[in-house]
PDB file of N, CA and C in Angstrom:
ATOM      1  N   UNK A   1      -0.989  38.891 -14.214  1.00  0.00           N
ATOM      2  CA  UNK A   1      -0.993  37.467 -14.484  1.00  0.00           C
ATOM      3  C   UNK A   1      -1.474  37.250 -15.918  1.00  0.00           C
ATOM      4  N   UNK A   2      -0.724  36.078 -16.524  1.00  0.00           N
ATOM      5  CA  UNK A   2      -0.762  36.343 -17.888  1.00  0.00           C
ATOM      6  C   UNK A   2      -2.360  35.275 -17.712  1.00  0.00           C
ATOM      7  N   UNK A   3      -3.027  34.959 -18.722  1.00  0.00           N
ATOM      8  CA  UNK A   3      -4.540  34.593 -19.102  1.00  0.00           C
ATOM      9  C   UNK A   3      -4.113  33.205 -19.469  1.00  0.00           C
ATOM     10  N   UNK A   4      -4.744  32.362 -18.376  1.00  0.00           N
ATOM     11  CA  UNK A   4      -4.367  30.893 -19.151  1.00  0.00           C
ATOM     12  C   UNK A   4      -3.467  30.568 -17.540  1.00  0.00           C
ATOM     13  N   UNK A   5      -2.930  30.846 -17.121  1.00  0.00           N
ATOM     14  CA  UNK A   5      -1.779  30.770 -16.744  1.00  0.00           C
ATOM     15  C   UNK A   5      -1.928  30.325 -15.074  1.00  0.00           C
ATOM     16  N   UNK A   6      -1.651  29.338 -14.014  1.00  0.00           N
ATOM     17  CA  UNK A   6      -2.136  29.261 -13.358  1.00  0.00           C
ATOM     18  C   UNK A   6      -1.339  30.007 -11.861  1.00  0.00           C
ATOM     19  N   UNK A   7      -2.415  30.439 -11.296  1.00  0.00           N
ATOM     20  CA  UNK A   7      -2.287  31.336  -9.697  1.00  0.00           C
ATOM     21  C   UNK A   7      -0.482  30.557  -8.795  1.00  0.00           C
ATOM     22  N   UNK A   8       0.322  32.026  -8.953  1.00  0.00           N
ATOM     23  CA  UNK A   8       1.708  30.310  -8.000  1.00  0.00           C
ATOM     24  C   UNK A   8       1.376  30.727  -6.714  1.00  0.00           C
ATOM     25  N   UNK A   9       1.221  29.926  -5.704  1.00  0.00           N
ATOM     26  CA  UNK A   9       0.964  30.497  -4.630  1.00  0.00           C
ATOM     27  C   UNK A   9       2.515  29.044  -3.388  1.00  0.00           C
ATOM     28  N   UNK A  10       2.593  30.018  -3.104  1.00  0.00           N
ATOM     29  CA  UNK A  10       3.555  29.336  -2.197  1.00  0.00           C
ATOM     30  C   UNK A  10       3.631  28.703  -1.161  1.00  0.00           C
ATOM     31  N   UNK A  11       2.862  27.799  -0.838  1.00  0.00           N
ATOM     32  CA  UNK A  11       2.495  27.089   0.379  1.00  0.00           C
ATOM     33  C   UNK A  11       3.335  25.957   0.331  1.00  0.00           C
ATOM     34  N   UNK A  12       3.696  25.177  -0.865  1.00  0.00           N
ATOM     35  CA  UNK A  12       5.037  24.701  -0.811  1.00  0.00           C
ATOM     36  C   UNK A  12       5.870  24.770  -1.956  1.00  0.00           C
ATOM     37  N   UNK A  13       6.714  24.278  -2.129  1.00  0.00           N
ATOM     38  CA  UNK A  13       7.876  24.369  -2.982  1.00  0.00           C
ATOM     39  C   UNK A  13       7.478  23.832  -4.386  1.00  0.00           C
ATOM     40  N   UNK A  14       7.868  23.600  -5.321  1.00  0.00           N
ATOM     41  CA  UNK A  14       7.592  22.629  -6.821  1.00  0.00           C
ATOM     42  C   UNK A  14       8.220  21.383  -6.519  1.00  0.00           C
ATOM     43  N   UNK A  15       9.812  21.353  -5.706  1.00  0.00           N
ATOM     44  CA  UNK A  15       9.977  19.881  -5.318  1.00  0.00           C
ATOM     45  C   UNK A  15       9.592  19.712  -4.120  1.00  0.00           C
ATOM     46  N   UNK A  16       9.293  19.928  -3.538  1.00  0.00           N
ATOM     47  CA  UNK A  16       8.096  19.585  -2.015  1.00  0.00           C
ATOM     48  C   UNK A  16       6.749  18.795  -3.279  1.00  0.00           C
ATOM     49  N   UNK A  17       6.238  19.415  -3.991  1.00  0.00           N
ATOM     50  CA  UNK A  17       5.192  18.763  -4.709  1.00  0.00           C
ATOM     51  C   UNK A  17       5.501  17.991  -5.561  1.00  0.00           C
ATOM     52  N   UNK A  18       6.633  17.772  -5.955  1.00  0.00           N
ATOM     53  CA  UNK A  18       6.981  16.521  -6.838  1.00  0.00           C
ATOM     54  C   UNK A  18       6.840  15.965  -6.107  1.00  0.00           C
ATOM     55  N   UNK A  19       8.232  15.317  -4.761  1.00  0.00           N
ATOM     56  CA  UNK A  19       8.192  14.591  -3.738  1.00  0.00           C
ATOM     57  C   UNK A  19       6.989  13.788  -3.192  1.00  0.00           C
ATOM     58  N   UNK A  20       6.147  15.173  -2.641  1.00  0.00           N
ATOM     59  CA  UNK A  20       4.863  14.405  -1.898  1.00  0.00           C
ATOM     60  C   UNK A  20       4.062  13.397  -3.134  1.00  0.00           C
ATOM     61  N   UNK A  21       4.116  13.623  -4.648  1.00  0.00           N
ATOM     62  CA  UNK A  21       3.264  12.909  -5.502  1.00  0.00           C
ATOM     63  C   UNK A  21       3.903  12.279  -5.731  1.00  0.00           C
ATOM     64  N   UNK A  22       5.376  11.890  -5.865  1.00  0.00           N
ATOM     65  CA  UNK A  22       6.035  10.361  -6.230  1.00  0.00           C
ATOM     66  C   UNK A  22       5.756   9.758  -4.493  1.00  0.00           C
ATOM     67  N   UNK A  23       5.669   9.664  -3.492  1.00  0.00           N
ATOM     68  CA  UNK A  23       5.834   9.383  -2.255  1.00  0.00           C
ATOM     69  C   UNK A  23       4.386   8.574  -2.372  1.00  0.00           C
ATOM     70  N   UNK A  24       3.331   9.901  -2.571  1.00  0.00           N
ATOM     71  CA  UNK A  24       1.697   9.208  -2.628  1.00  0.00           C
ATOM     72  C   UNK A  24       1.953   8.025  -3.863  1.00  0.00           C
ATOM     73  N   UNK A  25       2.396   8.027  -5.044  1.00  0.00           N
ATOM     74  CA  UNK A  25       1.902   7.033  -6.004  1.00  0.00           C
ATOM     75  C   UNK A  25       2.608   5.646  -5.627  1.00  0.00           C
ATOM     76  N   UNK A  26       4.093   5.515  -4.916  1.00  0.00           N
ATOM     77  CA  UNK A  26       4.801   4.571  -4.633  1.00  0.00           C
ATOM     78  C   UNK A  26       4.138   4.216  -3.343  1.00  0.00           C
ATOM     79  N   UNK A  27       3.706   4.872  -2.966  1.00  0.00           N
ATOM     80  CA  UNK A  27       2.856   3.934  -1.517  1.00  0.00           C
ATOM     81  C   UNK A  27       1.824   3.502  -1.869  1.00  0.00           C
ATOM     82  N   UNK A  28       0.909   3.997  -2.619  1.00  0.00           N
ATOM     83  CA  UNK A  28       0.019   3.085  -3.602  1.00  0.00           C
ATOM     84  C   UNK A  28       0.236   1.924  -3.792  1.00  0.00           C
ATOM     85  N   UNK A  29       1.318   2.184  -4.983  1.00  0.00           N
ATOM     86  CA  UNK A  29       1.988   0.681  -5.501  1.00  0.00           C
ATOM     87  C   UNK A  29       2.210  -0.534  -4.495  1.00  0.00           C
ATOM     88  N   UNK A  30       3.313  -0.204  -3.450  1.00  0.00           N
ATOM     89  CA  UNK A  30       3.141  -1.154  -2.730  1.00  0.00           C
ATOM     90  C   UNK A  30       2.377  -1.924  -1.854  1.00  0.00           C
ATOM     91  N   UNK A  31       1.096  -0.543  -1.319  1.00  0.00           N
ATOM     92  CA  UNK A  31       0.271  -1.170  -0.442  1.00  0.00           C
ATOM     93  C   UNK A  31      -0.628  -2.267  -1.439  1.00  0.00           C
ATOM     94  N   UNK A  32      -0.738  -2.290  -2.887  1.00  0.00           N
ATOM     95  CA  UNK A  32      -1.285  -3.033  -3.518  1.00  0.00           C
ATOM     96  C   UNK A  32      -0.111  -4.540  -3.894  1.00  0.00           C
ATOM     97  N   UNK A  33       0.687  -4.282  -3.275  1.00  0.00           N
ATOM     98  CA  UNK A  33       1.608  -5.171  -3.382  1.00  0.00           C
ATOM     99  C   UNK A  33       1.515  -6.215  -2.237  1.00  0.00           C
ATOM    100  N   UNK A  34       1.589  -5.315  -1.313  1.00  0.00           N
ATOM    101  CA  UNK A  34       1.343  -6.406   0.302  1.00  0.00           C
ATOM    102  C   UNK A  34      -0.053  -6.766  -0.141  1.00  0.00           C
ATOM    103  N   UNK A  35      -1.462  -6.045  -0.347  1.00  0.00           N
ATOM    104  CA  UNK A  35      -2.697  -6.563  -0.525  1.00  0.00           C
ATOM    105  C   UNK A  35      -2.596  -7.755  -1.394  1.00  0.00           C
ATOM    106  N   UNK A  36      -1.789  -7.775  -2.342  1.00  0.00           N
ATOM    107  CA  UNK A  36      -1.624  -9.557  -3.104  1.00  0.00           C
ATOM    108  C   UNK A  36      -1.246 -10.183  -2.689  1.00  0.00           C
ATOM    109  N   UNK A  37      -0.473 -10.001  -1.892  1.00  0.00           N
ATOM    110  CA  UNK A  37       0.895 -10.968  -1.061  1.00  0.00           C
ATOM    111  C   UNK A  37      -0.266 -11.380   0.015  1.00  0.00           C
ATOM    112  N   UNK A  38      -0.434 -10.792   0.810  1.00  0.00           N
ATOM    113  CA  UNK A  38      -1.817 -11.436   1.838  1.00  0.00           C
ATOM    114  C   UNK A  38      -3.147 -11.791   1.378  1.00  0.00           C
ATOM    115  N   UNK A  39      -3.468 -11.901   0.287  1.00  0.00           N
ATOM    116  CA  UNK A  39      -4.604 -12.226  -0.436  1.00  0.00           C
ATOM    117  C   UNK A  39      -4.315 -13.958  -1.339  1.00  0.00           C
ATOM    118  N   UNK A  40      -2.879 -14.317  -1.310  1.00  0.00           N
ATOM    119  CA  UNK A  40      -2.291 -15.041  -1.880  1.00  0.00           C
ATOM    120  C   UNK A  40      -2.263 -16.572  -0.795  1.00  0.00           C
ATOM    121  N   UNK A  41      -2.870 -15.875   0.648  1.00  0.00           N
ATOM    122  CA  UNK A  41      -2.286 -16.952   1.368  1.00  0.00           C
ATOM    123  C   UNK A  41      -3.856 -17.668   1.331  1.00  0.00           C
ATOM    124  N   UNK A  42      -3.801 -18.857   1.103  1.00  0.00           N
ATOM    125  CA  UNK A  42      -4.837 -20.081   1.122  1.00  0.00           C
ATOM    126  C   UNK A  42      -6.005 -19.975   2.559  1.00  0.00           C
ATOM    127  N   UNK A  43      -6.891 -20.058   2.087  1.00  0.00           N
ATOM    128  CA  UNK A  43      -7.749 -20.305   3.525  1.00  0.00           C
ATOM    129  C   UNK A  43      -7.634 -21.777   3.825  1.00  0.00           C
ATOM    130  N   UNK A  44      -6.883 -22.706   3.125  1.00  0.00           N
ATOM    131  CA  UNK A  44      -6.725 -23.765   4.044  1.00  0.00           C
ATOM    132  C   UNK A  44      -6.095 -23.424   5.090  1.00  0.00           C
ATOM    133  N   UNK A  45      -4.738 -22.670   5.237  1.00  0.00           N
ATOM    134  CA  UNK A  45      -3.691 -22.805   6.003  1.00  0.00           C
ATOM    135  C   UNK A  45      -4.969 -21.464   7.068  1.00  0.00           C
ATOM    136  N   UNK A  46      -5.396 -20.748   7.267  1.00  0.00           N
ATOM    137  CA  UNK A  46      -6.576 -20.057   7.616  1.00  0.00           C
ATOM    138  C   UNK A  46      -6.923 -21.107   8.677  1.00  0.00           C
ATOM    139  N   UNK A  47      -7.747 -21.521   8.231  1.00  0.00           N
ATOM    140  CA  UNK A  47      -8.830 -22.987   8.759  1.00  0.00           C
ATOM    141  C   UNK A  47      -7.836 -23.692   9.731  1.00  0.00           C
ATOM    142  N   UNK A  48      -6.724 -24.343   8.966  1.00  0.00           N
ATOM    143  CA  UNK A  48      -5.392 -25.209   9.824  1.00  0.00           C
ATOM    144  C   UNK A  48      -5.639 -24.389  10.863  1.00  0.00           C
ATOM    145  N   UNK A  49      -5.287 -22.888  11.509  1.00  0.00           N
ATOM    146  CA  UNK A  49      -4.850 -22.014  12.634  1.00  0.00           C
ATOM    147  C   UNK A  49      -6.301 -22.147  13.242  1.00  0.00           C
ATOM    148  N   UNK A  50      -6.849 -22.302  12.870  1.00  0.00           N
ATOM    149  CA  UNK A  50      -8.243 -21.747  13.346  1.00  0.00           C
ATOM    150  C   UNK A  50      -8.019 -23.006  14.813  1.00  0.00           C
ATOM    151  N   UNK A  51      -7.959 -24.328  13.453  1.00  0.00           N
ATOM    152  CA  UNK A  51      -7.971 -25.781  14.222  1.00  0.00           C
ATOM    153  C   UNK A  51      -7.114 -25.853  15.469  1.00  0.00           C
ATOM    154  N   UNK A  52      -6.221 -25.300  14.959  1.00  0.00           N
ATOM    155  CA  UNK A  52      -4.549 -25.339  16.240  1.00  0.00           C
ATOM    156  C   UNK A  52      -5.762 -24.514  17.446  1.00  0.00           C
ATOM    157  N   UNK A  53      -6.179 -23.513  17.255  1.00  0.00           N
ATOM    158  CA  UNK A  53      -6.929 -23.049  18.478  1.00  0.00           C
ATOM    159  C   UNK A  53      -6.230 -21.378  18.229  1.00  0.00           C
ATOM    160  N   UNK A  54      -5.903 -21.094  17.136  1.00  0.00           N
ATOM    161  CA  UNK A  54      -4.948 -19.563  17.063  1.00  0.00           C
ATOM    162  C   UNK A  54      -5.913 -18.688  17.158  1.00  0.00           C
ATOM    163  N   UNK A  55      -5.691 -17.482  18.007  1.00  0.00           N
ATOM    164  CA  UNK A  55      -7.061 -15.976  17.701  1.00  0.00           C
ATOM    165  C   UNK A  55      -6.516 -15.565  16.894  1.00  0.00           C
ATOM    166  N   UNK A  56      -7.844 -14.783  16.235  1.00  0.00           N
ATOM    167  CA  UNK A  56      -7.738 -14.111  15.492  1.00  0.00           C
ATOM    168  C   UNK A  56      -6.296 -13.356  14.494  1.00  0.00           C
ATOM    169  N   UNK A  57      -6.246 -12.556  15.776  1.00  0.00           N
ATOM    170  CA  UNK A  57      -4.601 -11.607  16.053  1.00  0.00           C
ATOM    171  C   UNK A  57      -3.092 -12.610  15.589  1.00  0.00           C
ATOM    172  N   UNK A  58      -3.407 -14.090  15.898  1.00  0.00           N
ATOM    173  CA  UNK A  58      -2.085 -14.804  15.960  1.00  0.00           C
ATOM    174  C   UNK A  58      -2.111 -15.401  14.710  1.00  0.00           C
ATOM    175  N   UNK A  59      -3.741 -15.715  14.075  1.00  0.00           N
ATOM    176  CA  UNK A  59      -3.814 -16.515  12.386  1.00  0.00           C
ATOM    177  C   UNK A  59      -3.108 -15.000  11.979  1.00  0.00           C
ATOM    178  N   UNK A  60      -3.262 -13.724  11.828  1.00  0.00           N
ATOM    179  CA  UNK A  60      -2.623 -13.506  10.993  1.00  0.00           C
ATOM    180  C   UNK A  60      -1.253 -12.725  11.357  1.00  0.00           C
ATOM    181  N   UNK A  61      -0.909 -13.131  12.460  1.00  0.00           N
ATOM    182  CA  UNK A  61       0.813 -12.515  12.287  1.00  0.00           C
ATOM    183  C   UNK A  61       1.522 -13.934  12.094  1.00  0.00           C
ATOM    184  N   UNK A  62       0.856 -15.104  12.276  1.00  0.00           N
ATOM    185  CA  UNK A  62       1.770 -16.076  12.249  1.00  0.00           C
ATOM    186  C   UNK A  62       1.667 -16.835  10.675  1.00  0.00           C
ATOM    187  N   UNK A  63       0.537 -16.816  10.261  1.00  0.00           N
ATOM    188  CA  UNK A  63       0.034 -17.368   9.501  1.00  0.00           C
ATOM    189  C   UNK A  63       0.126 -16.133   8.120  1.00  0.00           C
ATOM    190  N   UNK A  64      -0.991 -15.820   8.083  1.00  0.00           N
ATOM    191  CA  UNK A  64      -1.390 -14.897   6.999  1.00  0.00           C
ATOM    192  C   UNK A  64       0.056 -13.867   6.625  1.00  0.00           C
ATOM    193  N   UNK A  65       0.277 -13.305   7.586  1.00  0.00           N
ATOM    194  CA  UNK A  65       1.405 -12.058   7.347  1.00  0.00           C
ATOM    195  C   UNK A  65       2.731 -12.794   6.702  1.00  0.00           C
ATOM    196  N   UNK A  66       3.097 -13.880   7.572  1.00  0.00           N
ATOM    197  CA  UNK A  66       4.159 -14.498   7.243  1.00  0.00           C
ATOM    198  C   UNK A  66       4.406 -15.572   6.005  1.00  0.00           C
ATOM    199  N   UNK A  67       3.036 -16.166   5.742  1.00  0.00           N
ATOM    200  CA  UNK A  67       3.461 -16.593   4.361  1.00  0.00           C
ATOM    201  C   UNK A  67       2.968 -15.421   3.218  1.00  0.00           C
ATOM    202  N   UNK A  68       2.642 -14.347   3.399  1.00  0.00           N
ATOM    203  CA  UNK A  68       1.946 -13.371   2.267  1.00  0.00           C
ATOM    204  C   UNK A  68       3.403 -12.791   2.120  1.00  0.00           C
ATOM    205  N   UNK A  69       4.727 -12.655   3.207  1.00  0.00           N
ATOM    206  CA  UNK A  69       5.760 -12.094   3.099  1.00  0.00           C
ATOM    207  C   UNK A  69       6.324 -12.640   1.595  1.00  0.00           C
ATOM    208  N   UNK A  70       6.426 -13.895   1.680  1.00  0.00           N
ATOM    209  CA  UNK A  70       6.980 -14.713   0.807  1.00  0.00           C
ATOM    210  C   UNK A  70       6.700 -14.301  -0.921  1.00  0.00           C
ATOM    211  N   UNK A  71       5.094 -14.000  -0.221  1.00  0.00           N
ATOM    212  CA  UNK A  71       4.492 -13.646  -1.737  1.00  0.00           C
ATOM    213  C   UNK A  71       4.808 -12.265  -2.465  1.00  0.00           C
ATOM    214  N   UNK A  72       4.886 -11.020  -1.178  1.00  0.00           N
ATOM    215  CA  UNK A  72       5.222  -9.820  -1.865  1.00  0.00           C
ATOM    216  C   UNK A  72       6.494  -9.141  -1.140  1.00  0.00           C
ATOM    217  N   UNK A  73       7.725  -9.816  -0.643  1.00  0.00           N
ATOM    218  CA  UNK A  73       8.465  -9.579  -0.694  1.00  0.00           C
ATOM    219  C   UNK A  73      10.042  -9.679  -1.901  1.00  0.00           C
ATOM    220  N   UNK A  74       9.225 -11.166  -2.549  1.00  0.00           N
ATOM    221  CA  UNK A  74      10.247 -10.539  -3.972  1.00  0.00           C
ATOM    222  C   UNK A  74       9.535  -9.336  -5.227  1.00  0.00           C
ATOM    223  N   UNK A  75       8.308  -9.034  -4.877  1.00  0.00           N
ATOM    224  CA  UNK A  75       7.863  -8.091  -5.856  1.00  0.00           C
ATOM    225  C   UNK A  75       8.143  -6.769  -5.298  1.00  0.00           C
ATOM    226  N   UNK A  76       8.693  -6.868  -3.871  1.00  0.00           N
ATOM    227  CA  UNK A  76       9.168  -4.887  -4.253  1.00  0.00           C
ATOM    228  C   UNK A  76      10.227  -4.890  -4.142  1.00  0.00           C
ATOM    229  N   UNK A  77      10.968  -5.585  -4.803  1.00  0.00           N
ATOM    230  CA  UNK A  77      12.298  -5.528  -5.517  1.00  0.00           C
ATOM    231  C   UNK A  77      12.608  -4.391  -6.782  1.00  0.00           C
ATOM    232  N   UNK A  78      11.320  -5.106  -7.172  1.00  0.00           N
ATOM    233  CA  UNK A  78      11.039  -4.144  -8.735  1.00  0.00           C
ATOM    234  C   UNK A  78      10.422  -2.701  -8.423  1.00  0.00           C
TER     235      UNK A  78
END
């Protein structure tokens, strides 16, 4: 082994390790994408569900999830 030079050991492939590191950084990206998109939705409309009488579970599939769609579904376009 030349000096400097690093150990190849074969446990997976070079594109197996590209793959898995574009896969990890783009799931990054987007999970920070939905985190804006649901961070975007108002705690008025929050409060509104609370009022209607919604649990927990239903403010946010009805509420939270569905208007945060709005918010980060045209950004993973890009």
């Amino acid at each position: 082994m030349k000096s400097g030079a690093l150990p190849r050991t074969s446990l997976i492939s070079p594109f197996s390790a590209a793959v898995i590191a574009l896969v990890m950084h783009q799931s990054a990206y987007a999970a920070e994408i939905i985190r804006a998109g649901i961070q975007s939705v108002g705690t008025g409309q929050v409060e509104a569900a609370r009022a209607l009488g919604y649990r927990p579970s239903q403010i946010f599939r009805h509420t939270i999830f569905a208007a945060g769609d709005a918010g980060y579904s045209a950004s993973c376009g890009e």
